[in-house]
N, C-alpha and C. Protein backbone atom coordinates (compact mmCIF):
# COMPACT_ATOMS: atom_id res chain seq x y z
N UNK A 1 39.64 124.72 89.31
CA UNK A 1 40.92 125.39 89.28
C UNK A 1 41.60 125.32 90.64
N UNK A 2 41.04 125.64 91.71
CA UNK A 2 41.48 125.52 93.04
C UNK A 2 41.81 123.95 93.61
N UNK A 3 41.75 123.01 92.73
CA UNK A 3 41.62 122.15 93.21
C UNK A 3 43.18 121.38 92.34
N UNK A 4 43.63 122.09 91.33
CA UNK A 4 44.42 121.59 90.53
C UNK A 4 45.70 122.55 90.99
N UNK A 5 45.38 123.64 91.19
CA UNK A 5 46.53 124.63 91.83
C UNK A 5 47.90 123.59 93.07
N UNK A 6 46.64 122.97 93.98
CA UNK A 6 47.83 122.31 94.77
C UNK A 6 48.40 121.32 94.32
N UNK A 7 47.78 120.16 93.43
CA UNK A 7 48.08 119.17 92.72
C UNK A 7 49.89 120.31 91.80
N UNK A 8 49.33 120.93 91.15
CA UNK A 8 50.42 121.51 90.46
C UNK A 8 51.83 121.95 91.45
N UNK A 9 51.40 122.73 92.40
CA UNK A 9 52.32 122.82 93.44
C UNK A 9 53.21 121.78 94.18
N UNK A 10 52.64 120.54 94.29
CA UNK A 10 53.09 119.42 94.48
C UNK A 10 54.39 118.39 93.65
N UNK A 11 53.79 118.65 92.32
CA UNK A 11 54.10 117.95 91.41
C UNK A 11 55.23 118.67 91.22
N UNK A 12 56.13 120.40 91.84
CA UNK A 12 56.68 121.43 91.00
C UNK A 12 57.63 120.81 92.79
N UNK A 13 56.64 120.63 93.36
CA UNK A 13 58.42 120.60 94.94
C UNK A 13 58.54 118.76 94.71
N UNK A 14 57.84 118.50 94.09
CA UNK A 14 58.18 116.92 93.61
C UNK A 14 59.38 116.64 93.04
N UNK A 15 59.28 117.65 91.78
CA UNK A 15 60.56 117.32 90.64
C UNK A 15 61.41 118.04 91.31
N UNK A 16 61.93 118.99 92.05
CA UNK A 16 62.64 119.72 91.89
C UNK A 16 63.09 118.90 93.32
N UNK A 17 62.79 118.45 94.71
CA UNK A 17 63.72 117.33 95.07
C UNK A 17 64.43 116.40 94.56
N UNK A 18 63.86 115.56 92.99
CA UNK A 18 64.09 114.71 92.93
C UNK A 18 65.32 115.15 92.44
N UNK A 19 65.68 116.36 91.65
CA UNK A 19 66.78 116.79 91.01
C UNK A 19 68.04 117.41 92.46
N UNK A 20 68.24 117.42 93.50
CA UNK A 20 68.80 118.13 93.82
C UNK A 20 69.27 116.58 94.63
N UNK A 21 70.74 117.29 94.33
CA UNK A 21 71.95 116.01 94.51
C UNK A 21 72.10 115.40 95.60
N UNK A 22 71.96 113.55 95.75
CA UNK A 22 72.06 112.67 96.99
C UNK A 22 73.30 112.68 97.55
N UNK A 23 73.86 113.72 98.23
CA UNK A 23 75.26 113.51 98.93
C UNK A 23 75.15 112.63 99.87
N UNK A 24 76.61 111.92 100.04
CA UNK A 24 76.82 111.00 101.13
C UNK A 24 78.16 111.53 101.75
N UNK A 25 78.97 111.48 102.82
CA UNK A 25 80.18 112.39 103.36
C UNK A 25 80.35 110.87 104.39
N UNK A 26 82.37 110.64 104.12
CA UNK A 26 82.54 109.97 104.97
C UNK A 26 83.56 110.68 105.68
N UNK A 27 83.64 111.27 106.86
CA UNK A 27 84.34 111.93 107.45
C UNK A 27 85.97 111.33 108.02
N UNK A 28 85.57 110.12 108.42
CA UNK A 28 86.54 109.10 108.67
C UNK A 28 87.34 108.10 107.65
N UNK A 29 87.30 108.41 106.65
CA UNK A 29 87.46 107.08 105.76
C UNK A 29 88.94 106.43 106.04
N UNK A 30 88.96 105.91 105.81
CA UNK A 30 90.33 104.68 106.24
C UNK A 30 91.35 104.12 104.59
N UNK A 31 92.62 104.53 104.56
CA UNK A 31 93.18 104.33 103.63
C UNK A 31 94.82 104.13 104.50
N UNK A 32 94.94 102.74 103.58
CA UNK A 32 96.15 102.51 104.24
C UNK A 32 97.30 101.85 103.09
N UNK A 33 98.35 102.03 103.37
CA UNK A 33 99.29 100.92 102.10
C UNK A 33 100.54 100.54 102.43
N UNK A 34 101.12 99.47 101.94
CA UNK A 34 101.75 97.98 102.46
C UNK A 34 102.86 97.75 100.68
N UNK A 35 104.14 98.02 101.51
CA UNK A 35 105.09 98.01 100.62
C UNK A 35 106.16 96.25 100.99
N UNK A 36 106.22 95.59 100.44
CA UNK A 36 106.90 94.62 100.82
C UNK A 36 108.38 94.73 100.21
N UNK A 37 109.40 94.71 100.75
CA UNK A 37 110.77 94.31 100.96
C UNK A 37 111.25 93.12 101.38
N UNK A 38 112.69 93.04 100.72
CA UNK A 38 113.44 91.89 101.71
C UNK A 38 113.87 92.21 103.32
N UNK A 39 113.82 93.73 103.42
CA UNK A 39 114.56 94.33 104.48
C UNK A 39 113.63 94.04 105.73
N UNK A 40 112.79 94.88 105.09
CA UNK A 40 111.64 95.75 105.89
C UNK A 40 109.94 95.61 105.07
N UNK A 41 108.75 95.43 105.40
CA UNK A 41 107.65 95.86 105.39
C UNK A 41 107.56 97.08 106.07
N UNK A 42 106.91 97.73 104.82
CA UNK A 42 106.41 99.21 105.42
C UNK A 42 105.02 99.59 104.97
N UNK A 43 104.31 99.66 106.02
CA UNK A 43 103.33 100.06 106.00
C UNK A 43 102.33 101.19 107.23
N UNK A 44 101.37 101.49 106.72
CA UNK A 44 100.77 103.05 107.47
C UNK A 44 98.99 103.00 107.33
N UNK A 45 98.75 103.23 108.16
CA UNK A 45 97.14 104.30 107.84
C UNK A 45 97.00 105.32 108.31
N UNK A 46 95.85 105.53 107.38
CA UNK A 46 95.32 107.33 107.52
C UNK A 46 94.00 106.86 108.24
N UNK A 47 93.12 107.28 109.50
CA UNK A 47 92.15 107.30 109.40
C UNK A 47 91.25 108.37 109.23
N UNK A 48 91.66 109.69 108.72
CA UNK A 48 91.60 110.68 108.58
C UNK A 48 91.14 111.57 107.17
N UNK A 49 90.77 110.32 106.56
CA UNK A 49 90.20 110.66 105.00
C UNK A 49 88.80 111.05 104.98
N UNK A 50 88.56 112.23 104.20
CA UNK A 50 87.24 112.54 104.22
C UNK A 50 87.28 112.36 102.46
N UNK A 51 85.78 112.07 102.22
CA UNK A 51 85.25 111.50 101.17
C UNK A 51 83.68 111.91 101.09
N UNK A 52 83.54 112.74 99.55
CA UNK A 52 82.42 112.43 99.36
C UNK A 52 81.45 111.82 98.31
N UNK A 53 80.18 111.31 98.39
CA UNK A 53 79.76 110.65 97.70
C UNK A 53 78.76 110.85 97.01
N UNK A 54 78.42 111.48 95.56
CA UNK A 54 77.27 111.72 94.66
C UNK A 54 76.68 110.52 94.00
N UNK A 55 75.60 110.63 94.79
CA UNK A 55 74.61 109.02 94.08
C UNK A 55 73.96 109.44 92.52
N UNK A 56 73.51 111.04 93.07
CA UNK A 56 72.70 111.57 91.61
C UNK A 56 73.73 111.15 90.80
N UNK A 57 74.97 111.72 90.75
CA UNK A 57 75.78 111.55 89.53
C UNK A 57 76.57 110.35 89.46
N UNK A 58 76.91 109.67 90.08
CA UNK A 58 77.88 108.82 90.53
C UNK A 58 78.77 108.84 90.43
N UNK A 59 79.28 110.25 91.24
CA UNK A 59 80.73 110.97 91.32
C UNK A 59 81.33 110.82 92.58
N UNK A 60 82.50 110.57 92.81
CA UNK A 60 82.82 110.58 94.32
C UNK A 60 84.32 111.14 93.94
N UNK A 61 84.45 111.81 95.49
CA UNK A 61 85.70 112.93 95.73
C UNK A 61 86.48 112.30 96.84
N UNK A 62 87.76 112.22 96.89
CA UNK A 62 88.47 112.03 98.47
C UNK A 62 89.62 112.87 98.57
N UNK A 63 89.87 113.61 99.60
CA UNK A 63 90.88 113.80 100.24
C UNK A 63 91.68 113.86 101.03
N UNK A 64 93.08 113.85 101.33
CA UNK A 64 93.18 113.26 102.59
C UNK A 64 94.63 114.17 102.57
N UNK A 65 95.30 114.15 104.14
CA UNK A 65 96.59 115.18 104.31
C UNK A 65 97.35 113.57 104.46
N UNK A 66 98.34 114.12 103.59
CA UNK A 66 99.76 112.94 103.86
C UNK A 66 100.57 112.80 105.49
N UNK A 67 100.72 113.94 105.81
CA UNK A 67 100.75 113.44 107.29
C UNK A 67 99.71 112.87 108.30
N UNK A 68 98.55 112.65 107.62
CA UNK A 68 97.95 111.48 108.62
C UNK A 68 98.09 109.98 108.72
N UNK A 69 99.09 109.60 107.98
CA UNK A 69 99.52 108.49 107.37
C UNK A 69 100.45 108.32 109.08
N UNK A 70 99.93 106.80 109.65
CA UNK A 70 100.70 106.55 110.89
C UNK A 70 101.35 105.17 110.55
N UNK A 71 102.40 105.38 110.90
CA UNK A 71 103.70 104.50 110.76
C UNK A 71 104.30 103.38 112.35
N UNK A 72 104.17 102.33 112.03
CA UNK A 72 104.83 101.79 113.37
C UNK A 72 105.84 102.31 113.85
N UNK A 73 107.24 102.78 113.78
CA UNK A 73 107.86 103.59 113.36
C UNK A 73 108.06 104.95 113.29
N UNK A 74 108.54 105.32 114.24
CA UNK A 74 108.85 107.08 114.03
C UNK A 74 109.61 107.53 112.95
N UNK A 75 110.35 106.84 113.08
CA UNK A 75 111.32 107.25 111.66
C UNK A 75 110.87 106.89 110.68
N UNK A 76 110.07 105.95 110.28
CA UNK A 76 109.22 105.51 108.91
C UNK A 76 108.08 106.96 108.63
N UNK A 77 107.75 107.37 109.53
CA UNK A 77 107.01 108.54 109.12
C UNK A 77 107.65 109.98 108.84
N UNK A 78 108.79 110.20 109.41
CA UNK A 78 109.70 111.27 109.14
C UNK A 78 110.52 110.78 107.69
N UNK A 79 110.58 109.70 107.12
CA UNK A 79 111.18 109.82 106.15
C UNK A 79 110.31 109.43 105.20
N UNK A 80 109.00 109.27 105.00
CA UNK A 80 107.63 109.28 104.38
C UNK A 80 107.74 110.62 104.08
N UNK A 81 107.71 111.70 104.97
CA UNK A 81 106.82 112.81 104.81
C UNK A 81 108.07 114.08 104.37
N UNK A 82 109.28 113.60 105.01
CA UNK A 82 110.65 114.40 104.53
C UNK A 82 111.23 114.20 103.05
N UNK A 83 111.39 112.92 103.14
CA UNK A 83 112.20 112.62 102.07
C UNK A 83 111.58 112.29 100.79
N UNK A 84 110.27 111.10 101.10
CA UNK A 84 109.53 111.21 99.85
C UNK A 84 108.22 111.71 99.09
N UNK A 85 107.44 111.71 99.88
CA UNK A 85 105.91 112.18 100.25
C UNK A 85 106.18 113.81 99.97
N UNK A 86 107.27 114.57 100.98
CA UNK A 86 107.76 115.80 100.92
C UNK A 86 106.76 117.05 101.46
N UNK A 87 105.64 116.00 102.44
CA UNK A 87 104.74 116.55 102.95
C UNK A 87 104.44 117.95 102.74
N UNK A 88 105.17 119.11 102.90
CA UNK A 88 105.69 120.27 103.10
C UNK A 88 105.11 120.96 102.21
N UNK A 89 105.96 120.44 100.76
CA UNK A 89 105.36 120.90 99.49
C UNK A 89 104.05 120.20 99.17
N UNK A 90 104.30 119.44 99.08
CA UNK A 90 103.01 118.29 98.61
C UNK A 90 102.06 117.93 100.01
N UNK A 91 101.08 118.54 100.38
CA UNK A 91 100.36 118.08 101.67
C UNK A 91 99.08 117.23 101.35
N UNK A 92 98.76 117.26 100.61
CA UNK A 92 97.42 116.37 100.23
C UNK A 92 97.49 115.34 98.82
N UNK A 93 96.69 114.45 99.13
CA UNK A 93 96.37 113.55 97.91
C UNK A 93 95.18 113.55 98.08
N UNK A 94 94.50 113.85 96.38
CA UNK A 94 93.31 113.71 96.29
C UNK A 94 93.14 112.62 94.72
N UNK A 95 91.22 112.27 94.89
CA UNK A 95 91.14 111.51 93.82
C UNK A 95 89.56 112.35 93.60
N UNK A 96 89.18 112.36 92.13
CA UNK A 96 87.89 112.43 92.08
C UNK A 96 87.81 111.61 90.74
N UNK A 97 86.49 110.78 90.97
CA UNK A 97 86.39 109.93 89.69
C UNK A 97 85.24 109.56 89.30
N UNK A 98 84.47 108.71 88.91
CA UNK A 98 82.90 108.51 88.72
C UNK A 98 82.60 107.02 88.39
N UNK A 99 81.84 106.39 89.26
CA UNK A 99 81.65 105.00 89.24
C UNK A 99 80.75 104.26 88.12
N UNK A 100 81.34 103.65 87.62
CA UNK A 100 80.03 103.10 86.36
C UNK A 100 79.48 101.98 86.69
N UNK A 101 78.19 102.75 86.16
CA UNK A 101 76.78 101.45 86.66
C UNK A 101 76.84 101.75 87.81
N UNK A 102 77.20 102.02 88.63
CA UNK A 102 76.29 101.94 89.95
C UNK A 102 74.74 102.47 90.15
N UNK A 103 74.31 101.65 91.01
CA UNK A 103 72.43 101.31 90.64
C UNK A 103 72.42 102.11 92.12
N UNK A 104 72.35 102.69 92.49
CA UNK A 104 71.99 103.65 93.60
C UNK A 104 71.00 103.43 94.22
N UNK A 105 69.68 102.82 93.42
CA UNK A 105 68.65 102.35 94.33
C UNK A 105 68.65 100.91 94.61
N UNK A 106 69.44 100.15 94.22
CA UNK A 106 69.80 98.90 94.57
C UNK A 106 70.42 98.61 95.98
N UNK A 107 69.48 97.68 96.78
CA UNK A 107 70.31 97.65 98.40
C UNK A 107 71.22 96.39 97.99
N UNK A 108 71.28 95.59 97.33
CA UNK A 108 72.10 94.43 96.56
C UNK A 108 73.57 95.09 97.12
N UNK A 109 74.88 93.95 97.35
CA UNK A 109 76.23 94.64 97.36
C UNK A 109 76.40 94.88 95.70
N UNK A 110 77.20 95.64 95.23
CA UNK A 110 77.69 96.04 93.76
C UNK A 110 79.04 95.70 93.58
N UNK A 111 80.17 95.52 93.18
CA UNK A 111 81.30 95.34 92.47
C UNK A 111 81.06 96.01 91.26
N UNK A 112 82.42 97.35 91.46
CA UNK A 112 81.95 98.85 90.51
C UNK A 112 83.45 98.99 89.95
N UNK A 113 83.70 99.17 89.22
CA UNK A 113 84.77 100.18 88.93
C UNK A 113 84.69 101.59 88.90
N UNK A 114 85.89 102.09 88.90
CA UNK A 114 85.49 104.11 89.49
C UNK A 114 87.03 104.06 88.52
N UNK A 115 86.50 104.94 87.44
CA UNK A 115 87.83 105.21 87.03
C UNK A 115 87.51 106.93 87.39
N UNK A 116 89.16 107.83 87.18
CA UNK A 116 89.25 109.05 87.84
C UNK A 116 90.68 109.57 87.70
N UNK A 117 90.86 110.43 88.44
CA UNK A 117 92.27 111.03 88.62
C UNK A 117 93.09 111.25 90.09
N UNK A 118 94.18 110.16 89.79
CA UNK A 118 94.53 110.26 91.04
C UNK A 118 95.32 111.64 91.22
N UNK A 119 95.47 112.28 92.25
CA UNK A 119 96.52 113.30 92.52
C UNK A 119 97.70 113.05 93.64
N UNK A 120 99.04 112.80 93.91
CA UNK A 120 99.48 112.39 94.92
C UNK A 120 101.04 113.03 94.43
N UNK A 121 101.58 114.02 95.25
CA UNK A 121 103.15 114.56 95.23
C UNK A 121 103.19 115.33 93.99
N UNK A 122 101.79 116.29 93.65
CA UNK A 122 102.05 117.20 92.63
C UNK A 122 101.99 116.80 91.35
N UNK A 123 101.23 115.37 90.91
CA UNK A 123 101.36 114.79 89.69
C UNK A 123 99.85 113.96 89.50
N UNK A 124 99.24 114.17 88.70
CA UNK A 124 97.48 113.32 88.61
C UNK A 124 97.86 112.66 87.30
N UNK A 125 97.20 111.20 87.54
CA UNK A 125 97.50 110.79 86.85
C UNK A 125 95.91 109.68 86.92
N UNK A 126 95.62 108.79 85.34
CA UNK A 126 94.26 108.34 85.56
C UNK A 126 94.34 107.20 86.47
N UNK A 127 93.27 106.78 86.96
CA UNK A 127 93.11 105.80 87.51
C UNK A 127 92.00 104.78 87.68
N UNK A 128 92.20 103.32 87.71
CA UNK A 128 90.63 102.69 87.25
C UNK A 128 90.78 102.03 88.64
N UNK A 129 89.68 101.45 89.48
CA UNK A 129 89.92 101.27 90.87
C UNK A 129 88.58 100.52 90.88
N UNK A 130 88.69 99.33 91.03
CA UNK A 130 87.49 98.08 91.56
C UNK A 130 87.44 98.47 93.18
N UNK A 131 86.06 98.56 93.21
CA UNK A 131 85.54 98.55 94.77
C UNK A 131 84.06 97.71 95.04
N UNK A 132 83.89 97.74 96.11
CA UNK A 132 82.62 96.89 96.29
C UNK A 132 81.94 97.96 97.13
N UNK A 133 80.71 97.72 96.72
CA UNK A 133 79.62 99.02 97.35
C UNK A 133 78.55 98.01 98.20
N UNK A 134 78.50 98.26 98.96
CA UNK A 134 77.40 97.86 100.25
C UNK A 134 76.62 99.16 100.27
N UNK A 135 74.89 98.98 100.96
CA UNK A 135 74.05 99.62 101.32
C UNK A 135 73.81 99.40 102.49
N UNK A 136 73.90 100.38 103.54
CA UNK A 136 74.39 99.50 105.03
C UNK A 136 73.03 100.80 105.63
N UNK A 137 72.34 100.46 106.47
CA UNK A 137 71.64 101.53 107.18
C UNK A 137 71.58 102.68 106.68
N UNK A 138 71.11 102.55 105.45
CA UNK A 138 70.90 104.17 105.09
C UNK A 138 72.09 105.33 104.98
N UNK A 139 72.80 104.58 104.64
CA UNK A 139 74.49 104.63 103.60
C UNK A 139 75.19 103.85 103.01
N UNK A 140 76.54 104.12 102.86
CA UNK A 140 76.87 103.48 101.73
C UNK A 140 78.28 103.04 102.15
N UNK A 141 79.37 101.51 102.45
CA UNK A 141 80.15 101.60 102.08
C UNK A 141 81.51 101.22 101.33
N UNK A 142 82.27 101.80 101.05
CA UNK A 142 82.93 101.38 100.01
C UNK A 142 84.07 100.43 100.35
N UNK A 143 84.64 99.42 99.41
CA UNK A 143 86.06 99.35 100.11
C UNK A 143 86.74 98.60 98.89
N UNK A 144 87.91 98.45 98.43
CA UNK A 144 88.62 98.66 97.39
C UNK A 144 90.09 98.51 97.17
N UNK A 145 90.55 97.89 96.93
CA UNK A 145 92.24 97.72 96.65
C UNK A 145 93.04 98.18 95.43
N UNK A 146 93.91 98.73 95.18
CA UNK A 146 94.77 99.04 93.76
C UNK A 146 96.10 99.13 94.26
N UNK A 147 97.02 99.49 93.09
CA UNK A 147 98.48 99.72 93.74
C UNK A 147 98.68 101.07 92.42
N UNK A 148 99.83 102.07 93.19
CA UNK A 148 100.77 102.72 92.31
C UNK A 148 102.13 102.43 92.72
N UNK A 149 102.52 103.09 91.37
CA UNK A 149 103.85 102.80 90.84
C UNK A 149 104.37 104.21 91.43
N UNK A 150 105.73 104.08 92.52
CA UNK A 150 106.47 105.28 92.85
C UNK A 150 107.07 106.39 91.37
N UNK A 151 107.38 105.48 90.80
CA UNK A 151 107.67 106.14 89.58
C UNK A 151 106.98 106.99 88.81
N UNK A 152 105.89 106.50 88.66
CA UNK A 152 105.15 107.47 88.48
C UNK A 152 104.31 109.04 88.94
N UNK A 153 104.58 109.08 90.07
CA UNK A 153 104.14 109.79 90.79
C UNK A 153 105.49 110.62 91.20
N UNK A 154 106.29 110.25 90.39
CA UNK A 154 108.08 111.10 90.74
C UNK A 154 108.34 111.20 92.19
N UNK A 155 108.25 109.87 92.85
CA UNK A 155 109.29 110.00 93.70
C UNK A 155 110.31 109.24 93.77
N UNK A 156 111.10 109.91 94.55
CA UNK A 156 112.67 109.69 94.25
C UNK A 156 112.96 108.65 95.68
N UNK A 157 113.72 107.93 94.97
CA UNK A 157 114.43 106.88 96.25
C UNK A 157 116.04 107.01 95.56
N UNK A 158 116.37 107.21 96.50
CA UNK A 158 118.25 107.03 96.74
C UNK A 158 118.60 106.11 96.40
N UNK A 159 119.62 105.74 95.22
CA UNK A 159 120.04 104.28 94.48
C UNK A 159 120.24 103.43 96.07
N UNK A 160 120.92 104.01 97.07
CA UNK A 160 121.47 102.88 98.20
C UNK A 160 120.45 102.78 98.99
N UNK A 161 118.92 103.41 99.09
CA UNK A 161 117.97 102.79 99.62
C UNK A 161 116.90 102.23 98.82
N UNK A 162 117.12 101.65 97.29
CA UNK A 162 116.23 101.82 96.06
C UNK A 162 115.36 99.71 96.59
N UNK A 163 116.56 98.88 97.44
CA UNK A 163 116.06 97.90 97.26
C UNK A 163 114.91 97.84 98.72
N UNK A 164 115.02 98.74 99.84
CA UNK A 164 114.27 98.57 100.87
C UNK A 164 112.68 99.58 100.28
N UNK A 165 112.45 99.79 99.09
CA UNK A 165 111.40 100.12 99.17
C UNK A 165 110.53 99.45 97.67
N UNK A 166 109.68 99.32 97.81
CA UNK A 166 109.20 98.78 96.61
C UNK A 166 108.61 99.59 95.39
N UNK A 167 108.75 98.76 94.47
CA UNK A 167 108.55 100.02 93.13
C UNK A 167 106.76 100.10 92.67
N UNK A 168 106.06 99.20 93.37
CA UNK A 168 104.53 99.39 93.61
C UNK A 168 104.07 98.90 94.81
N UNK A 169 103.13 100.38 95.16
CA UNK A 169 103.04 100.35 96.25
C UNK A 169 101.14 99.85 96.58
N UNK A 170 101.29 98.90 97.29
CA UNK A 170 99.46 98.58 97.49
C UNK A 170 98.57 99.23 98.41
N UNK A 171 97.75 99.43 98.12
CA UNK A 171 96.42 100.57 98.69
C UNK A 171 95.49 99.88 99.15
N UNK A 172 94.70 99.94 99.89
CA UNK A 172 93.48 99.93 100.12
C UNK A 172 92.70 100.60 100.50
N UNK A 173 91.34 100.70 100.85
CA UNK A 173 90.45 102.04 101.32
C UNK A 173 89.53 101.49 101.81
N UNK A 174 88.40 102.46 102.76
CA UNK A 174 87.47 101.72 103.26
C UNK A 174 86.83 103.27 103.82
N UNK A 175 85.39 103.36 103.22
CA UNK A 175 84.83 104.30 103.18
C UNK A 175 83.15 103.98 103.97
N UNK A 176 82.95 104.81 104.87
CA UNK A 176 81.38 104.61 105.41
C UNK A 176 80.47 105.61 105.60
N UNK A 177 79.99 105.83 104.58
CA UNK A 177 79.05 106.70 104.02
C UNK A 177 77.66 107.43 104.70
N UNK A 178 77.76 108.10 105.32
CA UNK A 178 76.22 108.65 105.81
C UNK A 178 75.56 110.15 105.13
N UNK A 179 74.43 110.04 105.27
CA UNK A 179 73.97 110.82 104.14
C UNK A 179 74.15 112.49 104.25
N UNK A 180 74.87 113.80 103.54
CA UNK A 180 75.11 114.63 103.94
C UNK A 180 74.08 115.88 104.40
N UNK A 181 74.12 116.59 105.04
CA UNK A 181 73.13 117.08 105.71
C UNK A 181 73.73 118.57 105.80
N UNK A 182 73.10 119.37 105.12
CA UNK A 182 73.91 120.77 105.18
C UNK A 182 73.43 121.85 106.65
């Protein structure tokens, strides 16, 4: 009996690690997007995205403040965050979504889709988003391209500035994952 007691004890902090969730946190994540015109290219990054990453589930969260979005341009960022973005009211965009198939114990790169819900200017809407997953030193990271449609996300452009901005706008992201540590 004394000899099976620790075996049992073992086997009870065994399972109960294995169940308690693999967070990953990217504090920095990098999201940027690139509008083409005849006028003007406009484009910005955030490096200021935090993101996190559930391997148990294969759930991942991001959020990020719209004024971290940097603009070549002073005035490209005052009329980002005034006129359409509307920073003020609307200060954050978030996404949470859940990656399918991803093999978590696989150090292999992956090509995943993450479908989810985007949130951006007070309006969520779904979203399916191809990324590629690397296993890099004992994290994880992501990186990924999509575009939205201004329209959808209700923002408004002024008929006399409707041709200097484009009606889909392209994204990218770039996420580097280290493991979270409470």
């Amino acid at each position: 009996m004394n000899k099976i007691l620790p075996f049992f004890f073992f086997l009870l902090f065994f399972t109960e690690d294995e169940s308690k969730p693999e967070q990953y946190i990217a504090r920095l994540g990098q999201v940027s997007f690139f509008s083409y015109t005849s006028v003007e290219n406009i484009e910005a990054k955030n490096n200021q995205v935090l993101s996190i990453l559930d391997v148990s589930k294969n759930e991942i969260a991001i959020s990020m403040l719209m004024r971290g979005f940097v603009f070549k341009k002073s005035l490209m960022h005052e009329h980002f965050n005034e006129s359409y973005i509307e920073s003020d009211i609307y200060p954050k965009a978030t996404f949470k979504g859940s990656i399918v198939d991803f093999d978590a114990t696989s150090k292999e790169t992956q090509t995943r889709m993450i479908f989810g819900d985007l949130s951006i200017h007070g309006i969520t809407k779904k979203a399916e988003i191809k990324t590629t997953i690397e296993y890099i030193n004992g994290g994880y990271v992501l990186v990924g391209a999509f575009s939205v449609s201004i329209k959808s996300f209700n923002i408004r452009v002024p008929p006399i500035l409707a041709s200097n901005i484009a009606k889909n706008i392209s994204i990218k992201f770039r996420f580097e994952y280290n493991r979270y540590e409470e």
